[in-house]
N, C-alpha and C. Protein backbone atom coordinates (compact mmCIF):
# COMPACT_ATOMS: atom_id res chain seq x y z
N UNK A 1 -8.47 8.53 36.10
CA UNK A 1 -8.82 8.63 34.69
C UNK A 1 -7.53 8.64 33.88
N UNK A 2 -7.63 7.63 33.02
CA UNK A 2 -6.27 7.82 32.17
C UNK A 2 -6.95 8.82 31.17
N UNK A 3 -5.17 9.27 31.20
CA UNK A 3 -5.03 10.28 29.72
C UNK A 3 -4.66 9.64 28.15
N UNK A 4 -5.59 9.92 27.43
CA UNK A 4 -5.55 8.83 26.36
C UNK A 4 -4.98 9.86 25.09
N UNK A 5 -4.07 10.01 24.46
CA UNK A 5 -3.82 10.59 22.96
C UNK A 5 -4.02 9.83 21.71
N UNK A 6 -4.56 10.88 20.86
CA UNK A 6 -4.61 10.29 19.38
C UNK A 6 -4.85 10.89 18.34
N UNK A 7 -3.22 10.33 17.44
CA UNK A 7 -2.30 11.63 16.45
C UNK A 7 -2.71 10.88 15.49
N UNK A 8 -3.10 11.92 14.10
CA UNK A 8 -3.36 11.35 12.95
C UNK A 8 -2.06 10.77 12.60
N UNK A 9 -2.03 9.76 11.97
CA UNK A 9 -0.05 9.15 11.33
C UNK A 9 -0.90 8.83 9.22
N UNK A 10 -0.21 9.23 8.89
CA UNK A 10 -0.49 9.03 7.25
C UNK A 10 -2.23 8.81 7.15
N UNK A 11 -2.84 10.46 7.36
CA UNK A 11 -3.97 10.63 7.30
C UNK A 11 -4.93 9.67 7.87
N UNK A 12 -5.26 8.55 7.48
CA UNK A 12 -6.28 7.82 8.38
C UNK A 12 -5.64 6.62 9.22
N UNK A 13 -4.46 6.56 9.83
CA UNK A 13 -4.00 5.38 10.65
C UNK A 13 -3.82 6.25 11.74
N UNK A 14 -4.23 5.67 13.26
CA UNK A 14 -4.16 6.38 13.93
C UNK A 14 -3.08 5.59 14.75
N UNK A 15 -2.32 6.26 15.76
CA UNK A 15 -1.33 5.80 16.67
C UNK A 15 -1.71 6.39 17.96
N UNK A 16 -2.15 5.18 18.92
CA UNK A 16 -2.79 5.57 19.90
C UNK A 16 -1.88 5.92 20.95
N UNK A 17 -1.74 6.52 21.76
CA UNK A 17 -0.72 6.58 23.20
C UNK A 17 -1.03 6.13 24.47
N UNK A 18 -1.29 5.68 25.56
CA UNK A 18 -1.63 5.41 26.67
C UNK A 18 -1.01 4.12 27.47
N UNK A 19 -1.53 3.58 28.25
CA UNK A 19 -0.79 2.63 29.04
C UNK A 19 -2.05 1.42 28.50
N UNK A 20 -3.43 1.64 27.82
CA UNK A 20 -3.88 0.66 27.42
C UNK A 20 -5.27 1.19 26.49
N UNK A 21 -5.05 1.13 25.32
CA UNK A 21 -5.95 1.73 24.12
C UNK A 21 -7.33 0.89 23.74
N UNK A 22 -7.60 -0.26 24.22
CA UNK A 22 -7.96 -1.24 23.67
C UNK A 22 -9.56 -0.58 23.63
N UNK A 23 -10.19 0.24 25.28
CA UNK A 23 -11.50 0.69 25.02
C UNK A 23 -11.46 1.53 23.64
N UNK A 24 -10.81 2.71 23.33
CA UNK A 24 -11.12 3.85 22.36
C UNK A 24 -10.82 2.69 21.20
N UNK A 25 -10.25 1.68 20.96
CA UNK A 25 -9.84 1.29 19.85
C UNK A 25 -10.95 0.04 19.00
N UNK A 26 -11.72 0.03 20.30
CA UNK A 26 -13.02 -1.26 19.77
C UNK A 26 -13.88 -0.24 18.83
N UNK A 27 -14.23 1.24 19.60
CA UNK A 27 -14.79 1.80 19.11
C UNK A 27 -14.84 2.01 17.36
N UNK A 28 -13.84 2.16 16.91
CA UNK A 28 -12.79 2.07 15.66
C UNK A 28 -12.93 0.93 14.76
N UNK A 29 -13.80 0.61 13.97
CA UNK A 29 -14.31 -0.80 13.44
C UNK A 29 -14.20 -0.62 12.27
N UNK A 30 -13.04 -0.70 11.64
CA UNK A 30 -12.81 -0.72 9.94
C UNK A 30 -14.30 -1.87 9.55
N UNK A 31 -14.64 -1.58 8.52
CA UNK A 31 -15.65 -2.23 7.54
C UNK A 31 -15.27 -2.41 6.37
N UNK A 32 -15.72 -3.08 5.66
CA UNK A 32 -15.43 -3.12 4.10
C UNK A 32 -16.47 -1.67 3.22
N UNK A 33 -17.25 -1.11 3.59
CA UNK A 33 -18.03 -0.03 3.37
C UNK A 33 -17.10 1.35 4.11
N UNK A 34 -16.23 1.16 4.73
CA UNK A 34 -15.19 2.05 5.39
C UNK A 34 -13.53 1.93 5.37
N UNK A 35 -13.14 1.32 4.02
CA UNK A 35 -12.00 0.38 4.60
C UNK A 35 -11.56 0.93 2.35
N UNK A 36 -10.73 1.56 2.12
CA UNK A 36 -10.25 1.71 1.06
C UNK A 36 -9.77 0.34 0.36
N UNK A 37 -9.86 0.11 -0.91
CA UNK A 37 -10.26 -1.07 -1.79
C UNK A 37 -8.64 -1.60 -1.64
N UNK A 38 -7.97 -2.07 -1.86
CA UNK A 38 -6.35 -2.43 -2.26
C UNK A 38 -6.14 -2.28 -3.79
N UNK A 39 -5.16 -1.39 -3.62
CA UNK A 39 -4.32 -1.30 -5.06
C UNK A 39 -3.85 -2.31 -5.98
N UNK A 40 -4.55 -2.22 -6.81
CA UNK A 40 -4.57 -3.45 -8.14
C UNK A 40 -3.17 -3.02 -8.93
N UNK A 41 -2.35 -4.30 -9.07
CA UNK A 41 -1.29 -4.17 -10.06
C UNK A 41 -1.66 -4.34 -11.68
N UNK A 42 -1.11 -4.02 -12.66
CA UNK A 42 -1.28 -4.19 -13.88
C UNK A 42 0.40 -4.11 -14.32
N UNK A 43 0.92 -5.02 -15.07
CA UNK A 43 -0.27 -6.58 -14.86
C UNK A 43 0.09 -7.28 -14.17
N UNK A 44 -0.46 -8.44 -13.99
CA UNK A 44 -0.38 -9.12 -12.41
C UNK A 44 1.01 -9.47 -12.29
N UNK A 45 1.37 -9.59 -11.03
CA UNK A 45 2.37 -10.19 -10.57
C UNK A 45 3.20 -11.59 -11.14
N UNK A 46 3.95 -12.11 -11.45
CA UNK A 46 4.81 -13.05 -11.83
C UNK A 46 6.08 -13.37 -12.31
N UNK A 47 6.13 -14.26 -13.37
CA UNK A 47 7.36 -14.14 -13.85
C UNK A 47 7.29 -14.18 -15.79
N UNK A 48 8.18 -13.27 -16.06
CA UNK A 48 8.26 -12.47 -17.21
C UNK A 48 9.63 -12.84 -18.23
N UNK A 49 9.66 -13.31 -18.82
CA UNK A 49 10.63 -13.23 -20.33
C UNK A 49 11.73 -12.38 -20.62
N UNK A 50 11.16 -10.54 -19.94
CA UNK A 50 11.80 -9.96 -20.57
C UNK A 50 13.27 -9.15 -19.92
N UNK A 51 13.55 -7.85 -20.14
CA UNK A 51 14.16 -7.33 -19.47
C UNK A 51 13.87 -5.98 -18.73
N UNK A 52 12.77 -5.58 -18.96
CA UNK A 52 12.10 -4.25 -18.60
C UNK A 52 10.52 -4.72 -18.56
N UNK A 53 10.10 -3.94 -17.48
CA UNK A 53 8.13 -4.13 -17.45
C UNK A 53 8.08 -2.93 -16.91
N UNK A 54 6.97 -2.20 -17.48
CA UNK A 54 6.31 -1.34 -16.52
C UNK A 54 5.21 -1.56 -15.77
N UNK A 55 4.95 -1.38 -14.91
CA UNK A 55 4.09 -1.62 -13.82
C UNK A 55 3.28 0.03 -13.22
N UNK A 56 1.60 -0.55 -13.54
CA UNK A 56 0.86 0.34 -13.20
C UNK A 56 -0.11 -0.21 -11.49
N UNK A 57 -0.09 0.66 -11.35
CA UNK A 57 -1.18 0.44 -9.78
C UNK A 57 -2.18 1.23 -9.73
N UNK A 58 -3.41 0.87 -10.05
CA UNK A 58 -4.57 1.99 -9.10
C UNK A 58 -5.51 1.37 -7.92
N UNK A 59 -6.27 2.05 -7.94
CA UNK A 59 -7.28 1.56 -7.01
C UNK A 59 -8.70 1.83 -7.26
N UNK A 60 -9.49 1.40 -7.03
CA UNK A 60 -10.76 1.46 -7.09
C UNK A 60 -11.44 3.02 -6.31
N UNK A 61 -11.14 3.06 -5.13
CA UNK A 61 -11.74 3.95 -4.27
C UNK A 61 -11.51 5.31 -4.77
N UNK A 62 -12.46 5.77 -5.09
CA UNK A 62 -12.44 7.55 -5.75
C UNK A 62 -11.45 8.20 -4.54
N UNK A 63 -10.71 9.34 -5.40
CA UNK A 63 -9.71 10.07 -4.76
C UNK A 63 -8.43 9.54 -3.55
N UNK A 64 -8.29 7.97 -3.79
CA UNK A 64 -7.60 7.54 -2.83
C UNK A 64 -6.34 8.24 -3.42
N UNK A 65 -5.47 7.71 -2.62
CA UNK A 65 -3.86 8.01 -2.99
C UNK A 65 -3.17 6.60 -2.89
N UNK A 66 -1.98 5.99 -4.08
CA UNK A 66 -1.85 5.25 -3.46
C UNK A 66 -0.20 5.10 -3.19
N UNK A 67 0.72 4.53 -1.97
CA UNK A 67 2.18 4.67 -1.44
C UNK A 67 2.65 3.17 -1.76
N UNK A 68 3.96 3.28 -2.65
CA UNK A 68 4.75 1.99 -2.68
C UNK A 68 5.83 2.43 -2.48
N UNK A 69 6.96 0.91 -2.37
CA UNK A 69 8.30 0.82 -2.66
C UNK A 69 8.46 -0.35 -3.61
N UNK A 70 9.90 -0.60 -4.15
CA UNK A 70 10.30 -1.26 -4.69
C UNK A 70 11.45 -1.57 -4.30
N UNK A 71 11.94 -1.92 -2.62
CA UNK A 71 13.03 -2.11 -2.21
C UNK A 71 13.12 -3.20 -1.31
N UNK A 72 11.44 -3.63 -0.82
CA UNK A 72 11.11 -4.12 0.67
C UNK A 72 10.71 -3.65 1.51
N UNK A 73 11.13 -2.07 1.85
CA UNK A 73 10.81 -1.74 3.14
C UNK A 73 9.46 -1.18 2.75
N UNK A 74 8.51 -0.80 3.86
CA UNK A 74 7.43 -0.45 4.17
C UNK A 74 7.31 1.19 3.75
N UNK A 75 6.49 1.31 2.63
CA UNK A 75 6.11 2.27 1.72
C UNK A 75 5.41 3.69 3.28
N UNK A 76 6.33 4.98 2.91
CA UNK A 76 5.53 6.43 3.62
C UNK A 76 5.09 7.46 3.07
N UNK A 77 5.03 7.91 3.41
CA UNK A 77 4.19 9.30 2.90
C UNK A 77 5.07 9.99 1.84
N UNK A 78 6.03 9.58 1.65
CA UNK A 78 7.33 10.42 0.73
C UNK A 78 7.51 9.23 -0.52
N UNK A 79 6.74 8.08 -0.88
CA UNK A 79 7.06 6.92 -1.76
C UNK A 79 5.43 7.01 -2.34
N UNK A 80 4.65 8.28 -2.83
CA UNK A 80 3.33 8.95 -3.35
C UNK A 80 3.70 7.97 -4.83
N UNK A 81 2.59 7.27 -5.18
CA UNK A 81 2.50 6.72 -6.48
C UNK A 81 2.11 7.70 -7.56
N UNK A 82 2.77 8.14 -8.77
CA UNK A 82 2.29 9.23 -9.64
C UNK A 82 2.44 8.54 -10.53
N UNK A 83 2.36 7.98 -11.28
CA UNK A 83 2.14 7.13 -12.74
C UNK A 83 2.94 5.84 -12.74
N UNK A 84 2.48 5.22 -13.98
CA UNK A 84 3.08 4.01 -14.33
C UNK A 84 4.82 4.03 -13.71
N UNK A 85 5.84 3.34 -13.66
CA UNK A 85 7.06 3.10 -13.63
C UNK A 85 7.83 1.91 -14.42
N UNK A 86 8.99 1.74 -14.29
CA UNK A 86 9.63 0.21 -14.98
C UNK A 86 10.43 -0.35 -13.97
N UNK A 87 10.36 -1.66 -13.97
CA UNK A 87 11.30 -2.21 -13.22
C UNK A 87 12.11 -2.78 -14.68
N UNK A 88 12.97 -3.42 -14.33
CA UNK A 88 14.72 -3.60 -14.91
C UNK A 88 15.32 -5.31 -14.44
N UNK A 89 14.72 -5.50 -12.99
CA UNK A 89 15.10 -6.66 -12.47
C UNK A 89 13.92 -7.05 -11.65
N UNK A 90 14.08 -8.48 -10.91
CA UNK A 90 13.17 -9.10 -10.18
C UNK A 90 13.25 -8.23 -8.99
N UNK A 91 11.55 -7.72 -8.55
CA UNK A 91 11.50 -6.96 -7.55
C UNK A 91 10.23 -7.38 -6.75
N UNK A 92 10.21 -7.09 -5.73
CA UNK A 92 9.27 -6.62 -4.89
C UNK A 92 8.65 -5.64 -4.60
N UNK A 93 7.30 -5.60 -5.08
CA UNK A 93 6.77 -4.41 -4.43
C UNK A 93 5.39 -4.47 -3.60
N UNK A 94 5.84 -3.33 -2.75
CA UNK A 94 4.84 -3.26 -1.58
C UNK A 94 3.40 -2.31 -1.48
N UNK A 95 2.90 -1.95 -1.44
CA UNK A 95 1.37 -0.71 -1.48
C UNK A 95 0.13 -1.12 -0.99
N UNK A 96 0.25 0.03 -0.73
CA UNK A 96 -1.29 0.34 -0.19
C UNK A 96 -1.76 1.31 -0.57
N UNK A 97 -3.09 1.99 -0.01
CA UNK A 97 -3.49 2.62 -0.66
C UNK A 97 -4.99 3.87 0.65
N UNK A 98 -4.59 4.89 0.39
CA UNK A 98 -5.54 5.51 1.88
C UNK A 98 -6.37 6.39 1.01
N UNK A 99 -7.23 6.86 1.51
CA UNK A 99 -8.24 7.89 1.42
C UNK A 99 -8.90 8.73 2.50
N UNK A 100 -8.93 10.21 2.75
CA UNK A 100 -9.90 10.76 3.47
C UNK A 100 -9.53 10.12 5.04
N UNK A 101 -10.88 9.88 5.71
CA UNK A 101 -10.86 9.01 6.92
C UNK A 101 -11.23 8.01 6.69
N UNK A 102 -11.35 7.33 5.61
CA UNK A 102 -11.70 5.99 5.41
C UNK A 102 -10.48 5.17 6.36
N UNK A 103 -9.99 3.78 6.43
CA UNK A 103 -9.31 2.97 7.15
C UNK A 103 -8.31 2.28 5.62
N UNK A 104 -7.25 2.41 6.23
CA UNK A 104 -6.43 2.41 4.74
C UNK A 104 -6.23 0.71 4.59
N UNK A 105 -6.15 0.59 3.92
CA UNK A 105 -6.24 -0.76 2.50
C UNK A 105 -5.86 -1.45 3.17
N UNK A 106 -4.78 -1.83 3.36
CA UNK A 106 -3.56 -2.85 3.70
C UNK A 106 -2.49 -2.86 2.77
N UNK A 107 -1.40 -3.32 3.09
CA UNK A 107 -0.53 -3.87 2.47
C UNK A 107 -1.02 -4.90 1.62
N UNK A 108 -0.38 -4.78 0.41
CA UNK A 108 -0.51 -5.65 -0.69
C UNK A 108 1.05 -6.40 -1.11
N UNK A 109 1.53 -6.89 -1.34
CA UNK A 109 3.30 -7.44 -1.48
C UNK A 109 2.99 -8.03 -3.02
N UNK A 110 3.71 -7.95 -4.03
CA UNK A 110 3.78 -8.47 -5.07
C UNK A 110 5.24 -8.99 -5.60
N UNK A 111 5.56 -9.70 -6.34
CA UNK A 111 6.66 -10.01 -6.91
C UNK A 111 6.58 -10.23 -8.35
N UNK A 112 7.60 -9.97 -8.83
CA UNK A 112 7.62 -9.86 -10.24
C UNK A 112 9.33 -10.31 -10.48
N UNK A 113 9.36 -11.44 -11.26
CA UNK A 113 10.80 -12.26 -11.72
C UNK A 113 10.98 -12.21 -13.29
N UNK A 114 11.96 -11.44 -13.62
CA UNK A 114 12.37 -10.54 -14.98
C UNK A 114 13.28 -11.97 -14.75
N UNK A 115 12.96 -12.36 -16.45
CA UNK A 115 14.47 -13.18 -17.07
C UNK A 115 14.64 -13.41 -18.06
N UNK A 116 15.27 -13.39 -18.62
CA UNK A 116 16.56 -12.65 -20.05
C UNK A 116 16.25 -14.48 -21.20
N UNK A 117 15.19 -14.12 -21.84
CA UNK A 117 14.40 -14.83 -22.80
C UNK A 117 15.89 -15.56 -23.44
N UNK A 118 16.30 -16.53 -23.45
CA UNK A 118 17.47 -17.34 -23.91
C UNK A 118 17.40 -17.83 -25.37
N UNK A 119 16.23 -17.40 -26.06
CA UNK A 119 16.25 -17.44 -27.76
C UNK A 119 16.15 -16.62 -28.52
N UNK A 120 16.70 -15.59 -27.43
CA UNK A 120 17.02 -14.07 -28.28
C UNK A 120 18.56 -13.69 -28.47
C-alpha cells in the first residue's frame, strides 16, 4: 500500500506527494460550478497614450481573494490584491484568483504598453 500525502498549498491547490498521485487526483475534478471565476482587469489590457494608469482587478466569485504581480514572476500568498494600483510603465501582470475549497481560477497574464502621447 502506498503512502499517499496531501498538504493544503495557497488554500485550495493541493500538492500531492507519493511515487504516483494520478488515482487520488482523478478523484479531484475542478468544474466550472467548482472552479473560481478569473479576475477581470479594468480596464482591459492594451496599449495606452499616457504616462500613468491605474489598474483595478476583481472577480466575480463572492468572497474570493484575488493574488498578482507586476514583475513576471508567479503571484503568492504575500502579493494579496487590496485595491486599485498605478502602473508608470509597460507592464505585465499576472493573477488569479482562489476562494474557500473551490479550485482556484487560473492564471490570467495581461499586458499593458504606456507611451508618452507625442502632441503633448
Amino acid at each position: 500500500m502506498k503512502k499517499i500525502i496531501i498538504m493544503p498549498l495557497l488554500m485550495s491547490t493541493l500538492l500531492c506527494v507519493a511515487a504516483s498521485c494520478e488515482d487520488i487526483l482523478d478523484d479531484i475534478a475542478c468544474t466550472e460550478s467548482n472552479t473560481v471565476k478569473k479576475p477581470v482587469f479594468t480596464p482591459k489590457a492594451g496599449e495606452f497614450s499616457v504616462d500613468e494608469l491605474e489598474i483595478t482587478l476583481s472577480c466575480e466569485t463572492e468572497g474570493s481573494e484575488i493574488y498578482y504581480t507586476t514583475d513576471g514572476t508567479h503571484p503568492d500568498r504575500h502579493d494579496k490584491y487590496e485595491g486599485p494600483f498605478t502602473i508608470t510603465s509597460s507592464t505585465t501582470i499576472k493573477a488569479y484568483a482562489i476562494s474557500g475549497k473551490m479550485c482556484d481560477s487560473g492564471m490570467v497574464v495581461k499586458t499593458y504598453t504606456l507611451t508618452a502621447d507625442a502632441t503633448e
